[in-house]
Protein backbone atom coordinates (compact mmCIF):
# COMPACT_ATOMS: atom_id res chain seq x y z
CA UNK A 1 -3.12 7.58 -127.57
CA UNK A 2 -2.11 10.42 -125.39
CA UNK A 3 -0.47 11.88 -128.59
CA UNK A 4 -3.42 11.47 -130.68
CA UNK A 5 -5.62 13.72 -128.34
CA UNK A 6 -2.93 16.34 -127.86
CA UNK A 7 -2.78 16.61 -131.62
CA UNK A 8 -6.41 16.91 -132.21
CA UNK A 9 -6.86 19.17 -129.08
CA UNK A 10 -4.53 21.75 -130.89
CA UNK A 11 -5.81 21.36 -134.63
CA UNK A 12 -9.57 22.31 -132.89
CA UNK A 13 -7.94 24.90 -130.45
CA UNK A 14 -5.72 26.48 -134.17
CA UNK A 15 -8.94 26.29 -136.13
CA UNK A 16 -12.02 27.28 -133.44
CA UNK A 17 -12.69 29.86 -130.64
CA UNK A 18 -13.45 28.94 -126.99
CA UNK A 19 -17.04 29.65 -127.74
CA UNK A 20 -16.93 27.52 -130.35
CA UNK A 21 -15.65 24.58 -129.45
CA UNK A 22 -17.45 24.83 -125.96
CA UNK A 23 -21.48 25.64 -127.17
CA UNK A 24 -21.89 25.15 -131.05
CA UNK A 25 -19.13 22.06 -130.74
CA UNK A 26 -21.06 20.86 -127.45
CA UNK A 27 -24.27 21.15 -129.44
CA UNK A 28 -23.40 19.20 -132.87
CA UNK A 29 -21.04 16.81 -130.88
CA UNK A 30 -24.42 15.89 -128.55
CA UNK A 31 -27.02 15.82 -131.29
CA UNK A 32 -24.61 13.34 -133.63
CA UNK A 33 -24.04 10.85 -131.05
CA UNK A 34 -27.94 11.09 -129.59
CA UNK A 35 -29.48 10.20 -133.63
CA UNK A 36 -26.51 7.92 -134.63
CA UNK A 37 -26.94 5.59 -131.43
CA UNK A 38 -30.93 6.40 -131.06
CA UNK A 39 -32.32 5.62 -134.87
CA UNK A 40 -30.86 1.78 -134.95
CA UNK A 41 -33.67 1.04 -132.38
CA UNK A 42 -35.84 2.41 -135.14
CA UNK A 43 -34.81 -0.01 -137.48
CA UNK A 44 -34.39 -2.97 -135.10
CA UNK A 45 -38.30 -2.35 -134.05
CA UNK A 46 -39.51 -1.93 -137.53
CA UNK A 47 -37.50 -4.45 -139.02
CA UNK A 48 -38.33 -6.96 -136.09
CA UNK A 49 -34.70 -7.92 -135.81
CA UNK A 50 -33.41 -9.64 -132.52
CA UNK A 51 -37.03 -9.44 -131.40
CA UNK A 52 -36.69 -11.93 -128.52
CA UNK A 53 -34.69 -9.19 -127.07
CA UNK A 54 -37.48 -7.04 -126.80
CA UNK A 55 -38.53 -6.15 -123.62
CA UNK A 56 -42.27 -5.11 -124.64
CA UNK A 57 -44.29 -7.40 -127.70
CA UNK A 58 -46.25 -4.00 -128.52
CA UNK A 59 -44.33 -1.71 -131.94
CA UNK A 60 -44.96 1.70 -132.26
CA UNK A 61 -45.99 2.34 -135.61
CA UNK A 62 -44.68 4.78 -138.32
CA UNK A 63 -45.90 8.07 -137.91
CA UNK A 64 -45.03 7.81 -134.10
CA UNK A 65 -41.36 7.89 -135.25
CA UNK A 66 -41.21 10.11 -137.96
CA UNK A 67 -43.29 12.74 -134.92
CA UNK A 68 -40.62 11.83 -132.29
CA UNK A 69 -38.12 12.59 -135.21
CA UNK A 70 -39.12 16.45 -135.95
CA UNK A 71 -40.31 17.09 -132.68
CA UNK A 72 -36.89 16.33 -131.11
CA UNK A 73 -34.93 18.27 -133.57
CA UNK A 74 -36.77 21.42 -132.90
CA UNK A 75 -37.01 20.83 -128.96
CA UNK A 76 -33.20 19.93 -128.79
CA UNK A 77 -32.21 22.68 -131.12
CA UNK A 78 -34.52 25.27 -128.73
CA UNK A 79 -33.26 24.04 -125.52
CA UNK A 80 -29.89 22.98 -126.16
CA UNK A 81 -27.84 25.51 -127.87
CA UNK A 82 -29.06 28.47 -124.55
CA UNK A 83 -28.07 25.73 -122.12
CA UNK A 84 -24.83 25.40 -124.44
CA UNK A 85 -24.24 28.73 -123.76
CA UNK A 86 -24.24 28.39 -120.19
CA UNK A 87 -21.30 25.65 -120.12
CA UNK A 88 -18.93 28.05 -122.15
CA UNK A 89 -18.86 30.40 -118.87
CA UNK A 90 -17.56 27.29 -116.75
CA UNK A 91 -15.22 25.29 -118.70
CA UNK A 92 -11.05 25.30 -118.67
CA UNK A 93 -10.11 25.51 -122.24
CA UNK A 94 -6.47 24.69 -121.27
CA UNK A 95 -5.02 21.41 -122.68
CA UNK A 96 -2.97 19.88 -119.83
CA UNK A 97 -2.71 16.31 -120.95
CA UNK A 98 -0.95 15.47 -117.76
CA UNK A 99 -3.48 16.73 -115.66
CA UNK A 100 -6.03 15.50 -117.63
CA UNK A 101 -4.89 11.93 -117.74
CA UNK A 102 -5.03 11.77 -113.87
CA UNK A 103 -8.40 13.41 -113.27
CA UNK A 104 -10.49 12.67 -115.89
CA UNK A 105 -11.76 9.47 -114.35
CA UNK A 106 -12.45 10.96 -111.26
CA UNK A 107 -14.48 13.52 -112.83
CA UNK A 108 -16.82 11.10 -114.75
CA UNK A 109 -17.24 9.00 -111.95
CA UNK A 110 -18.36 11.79 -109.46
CA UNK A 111 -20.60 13.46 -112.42
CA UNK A 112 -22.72 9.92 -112.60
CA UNK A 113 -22.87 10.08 -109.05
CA UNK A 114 -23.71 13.21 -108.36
CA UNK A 115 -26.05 13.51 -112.19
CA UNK A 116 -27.80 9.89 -110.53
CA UNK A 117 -28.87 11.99 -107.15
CA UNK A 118 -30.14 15.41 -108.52
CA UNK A 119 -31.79 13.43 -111.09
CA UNK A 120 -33.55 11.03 -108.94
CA UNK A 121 -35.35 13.68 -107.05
CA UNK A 122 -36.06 16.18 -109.27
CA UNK A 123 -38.01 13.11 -111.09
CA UNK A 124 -39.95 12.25 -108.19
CA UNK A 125 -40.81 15.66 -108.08
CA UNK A 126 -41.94 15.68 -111.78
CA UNK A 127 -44.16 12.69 -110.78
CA UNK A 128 -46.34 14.51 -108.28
CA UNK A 129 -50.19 14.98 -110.01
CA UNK A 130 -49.49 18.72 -111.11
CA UNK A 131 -46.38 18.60 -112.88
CA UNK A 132 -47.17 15.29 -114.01
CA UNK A 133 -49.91 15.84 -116.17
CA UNK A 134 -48.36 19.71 -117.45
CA UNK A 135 -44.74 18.94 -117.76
CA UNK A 136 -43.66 15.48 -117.45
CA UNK A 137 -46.75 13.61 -119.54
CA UNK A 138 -44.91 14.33 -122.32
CA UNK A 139 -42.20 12.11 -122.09
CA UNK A 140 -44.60 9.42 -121.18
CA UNK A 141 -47.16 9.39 -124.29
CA UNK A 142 -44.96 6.62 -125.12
CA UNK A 143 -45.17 3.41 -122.86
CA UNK A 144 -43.42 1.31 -125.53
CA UNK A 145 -40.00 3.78 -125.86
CA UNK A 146 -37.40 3.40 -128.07
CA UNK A 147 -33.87 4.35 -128.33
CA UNK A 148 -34.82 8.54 -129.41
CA UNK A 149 -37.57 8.72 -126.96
CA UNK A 150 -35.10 9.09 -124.00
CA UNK A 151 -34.56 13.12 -124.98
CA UNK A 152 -38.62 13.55 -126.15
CA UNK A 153 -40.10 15.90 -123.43
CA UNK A 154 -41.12 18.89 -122.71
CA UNK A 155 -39.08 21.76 -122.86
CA UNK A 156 -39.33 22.72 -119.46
CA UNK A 157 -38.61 19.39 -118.47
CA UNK A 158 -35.37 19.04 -120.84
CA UNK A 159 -33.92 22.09 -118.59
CA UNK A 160 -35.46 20.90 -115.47
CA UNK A 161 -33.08 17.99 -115.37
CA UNK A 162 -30.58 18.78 -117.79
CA UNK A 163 -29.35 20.76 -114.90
CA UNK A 164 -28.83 17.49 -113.47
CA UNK A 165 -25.90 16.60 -116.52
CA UNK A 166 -24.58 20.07 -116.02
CA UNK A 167 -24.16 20.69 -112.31
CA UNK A 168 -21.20 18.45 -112.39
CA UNK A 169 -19.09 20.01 -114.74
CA UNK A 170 -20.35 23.73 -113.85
CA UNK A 171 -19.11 23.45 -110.47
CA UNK A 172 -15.76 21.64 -111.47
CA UNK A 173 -14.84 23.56 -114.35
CA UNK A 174 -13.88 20.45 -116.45
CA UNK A 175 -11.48 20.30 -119.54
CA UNK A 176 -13.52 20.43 -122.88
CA UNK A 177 -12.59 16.83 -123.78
CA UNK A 178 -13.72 15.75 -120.46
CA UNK A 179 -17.22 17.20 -120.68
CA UNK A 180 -17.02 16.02 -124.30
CA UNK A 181 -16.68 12.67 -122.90
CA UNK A 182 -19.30 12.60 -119.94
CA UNK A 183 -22.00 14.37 -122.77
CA UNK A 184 -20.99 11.04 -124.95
CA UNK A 185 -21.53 8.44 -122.14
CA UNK A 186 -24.71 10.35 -120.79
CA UNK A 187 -26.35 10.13 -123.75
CA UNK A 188 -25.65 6.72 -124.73
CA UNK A 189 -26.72 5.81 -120.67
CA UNK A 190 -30.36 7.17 -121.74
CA UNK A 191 -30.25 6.07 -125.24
CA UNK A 192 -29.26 2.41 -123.76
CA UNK A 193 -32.24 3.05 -121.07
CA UNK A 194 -34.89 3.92 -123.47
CA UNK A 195 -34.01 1.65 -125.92
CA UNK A 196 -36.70 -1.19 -125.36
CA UNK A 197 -33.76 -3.81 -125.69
CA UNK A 198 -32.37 -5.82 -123.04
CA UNK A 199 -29.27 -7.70 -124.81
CA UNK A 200 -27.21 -10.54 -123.13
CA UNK A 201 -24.37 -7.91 -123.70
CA UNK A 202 -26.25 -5.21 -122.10
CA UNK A 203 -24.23 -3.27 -119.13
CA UNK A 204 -26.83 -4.30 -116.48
CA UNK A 205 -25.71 -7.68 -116.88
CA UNK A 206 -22.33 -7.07 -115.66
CA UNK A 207 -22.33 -3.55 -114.21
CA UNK A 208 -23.37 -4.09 -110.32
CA UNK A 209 -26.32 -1.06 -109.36
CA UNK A 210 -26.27 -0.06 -112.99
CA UNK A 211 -30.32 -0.39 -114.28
CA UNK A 212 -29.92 0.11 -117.83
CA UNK A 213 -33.16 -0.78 -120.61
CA UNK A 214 -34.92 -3.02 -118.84
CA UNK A 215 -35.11 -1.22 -115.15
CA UNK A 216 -36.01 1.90 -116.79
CA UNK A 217 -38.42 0.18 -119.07
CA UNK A 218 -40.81 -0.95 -115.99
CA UNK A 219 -41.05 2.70 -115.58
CA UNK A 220 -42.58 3.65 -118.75
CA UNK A 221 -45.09 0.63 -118.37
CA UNK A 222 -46.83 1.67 -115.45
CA UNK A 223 -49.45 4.57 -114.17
CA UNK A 224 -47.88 7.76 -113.01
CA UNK A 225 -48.49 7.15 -109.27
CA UNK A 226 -46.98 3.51 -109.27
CA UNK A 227 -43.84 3.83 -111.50
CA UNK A 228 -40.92 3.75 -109.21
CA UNK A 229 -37.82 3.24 -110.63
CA UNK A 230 -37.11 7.03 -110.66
CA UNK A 231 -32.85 6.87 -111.27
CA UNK A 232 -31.20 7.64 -114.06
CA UNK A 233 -28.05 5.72 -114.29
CA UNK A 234 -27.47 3.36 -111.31
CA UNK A 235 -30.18 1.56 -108.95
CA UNK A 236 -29.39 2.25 -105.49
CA UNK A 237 -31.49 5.52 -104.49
CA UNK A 238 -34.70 3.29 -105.46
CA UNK A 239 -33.78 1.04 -103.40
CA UNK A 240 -32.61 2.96 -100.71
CA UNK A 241 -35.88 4.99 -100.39
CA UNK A 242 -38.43 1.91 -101.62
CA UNK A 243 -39.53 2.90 -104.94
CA UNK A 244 -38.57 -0.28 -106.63
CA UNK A 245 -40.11 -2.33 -105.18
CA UNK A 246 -42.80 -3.35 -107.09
CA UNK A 247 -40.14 -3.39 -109.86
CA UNK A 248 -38.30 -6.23 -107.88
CA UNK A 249 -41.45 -8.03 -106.59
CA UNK A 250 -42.46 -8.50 -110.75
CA UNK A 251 -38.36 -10.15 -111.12
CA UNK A 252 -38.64 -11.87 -108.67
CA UNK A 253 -41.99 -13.61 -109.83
CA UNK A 254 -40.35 -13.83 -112.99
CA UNK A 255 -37.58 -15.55 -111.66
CA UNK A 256 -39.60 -18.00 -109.94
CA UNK A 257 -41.64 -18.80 -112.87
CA UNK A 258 -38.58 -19.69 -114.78
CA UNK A 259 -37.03 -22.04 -111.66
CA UNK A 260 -40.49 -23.61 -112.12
CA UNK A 261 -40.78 -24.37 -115.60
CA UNK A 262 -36.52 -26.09 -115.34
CA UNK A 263 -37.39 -27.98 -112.66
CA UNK A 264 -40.83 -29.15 -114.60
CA UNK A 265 -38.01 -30.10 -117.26
């Protein structure tokens, strides 16, 4: 496996620049796995396959996905590529397997941490009334969202916390295949998230703290002011500082209703 990546390392390094590789190779690499894991939800919804998975019974309807469609392109083509350009200033181009092999997990791991915190507050923040209803109303014209939603905002808002996904890997200077890899597991987090899904195989159901689809789902149901469930990735800073709690109050009465209706059984 090792081998595999060394070889492809140096058939991108023989045929590409650093700026290559690092912005228009961030940018293409990002956009392919955000459609090709984001427009299956598309079908699934439309086709009303594995339905009694679905968290919400409400469907968008057409036009609302051939909109989210175009309007993501052109917002993730306007805001992406600059902030592309930003990562190519902090990144070790160097391919040092053996150092790679030993760090690379430690890396991802303290980018979901650290992505998790920034994220959580600079949400909160984009839930106060002001910035709510200029900035951050965007992403939530859609309380039924599906799998491409996760990325539909405003621009200033795609920035705002994309610094969040960056700050990791700006201040550690990662190797390219290691942002590479983070970009690829960040974006199928929020794709996962958004999704309106919640599968007996889904992550939540095994990962301890992790809040996946259906956590982040409650969010997009509710008014601005009563949301909660601010985190990105994990659970554990809305529960730490209170804000899922009415999130937790609606399981639990969905818990007891179904320990009601097996014992009425």
């Amino acid at each position: 496996m090792a081998s595999i990546i060394e070889s492809g390392w140096l058939c991108l390094t023989t045929h590409f620049n650093d700026f290559q590789l690092a912005c228009l190779g961030s940018f293409f690499l990002h956009e392919s796995v955000f459609f090709l894991s984001g427009l299956p939800f598309i079908f699934l919804e439309r086709a009303g396959w594995l339905s009694k998975y679905k968290i919400q019974l409400r469907r968008n309807v057409l036009p609302a996905y051939c909109s989210i469609i175009l309007v993501s392109i052109f917002r993730l083509c306007s805001s992406h590529i600059p902030s592309s350009n930003t990562w190519a200033c902090k990144l070790v181009y160097h391919c040092r397997p053996g150092i790679f092999r030993k760090i690379v997990l430690t890396q991802i791991i303290f980018y979901f941490i650290l992505e998790d915190f920034i994220f959580y507050w600079g949400h909160r923040v984009l839930h106060t009334k002001w910035l709510y209803k200029h900035v951050h109303s965007v992403h939530h014209e859609y309380a039924t969202p599906f799998g491409l939603t996760s990325e539909y905002a405003h621009p200033a808002e795609i920035l705002f916390l994309g610094f969040a996904t960056i700050f990791g890997p700006a201040i550690t200077g990662p190797h390219l295949i290691t942002l590479w890899l983070w970009m690829v597991l960040r974006v199928l987090e929020t794709v996962e998230a958004h999704c309106g899904y919640h599968f007996p195989w889904s992550l939540s159901n095994f990962l301890p703290l992790y809040g996946g689809s259906d956590f982040h789902d409650y969010h997009h149901r509710l008014l601005y002011t009563k949301s909660g469930n601010y985190s990105s990735t994990f659970t554990y800073m809305d529960w730490v500082f209170g804000t899922d709690k009415g999130y937790r109050r609606l399981k639990a009465l969905k818990n007891g209703g179904v320990e009601d209706c097996s014992k009425q059984m």
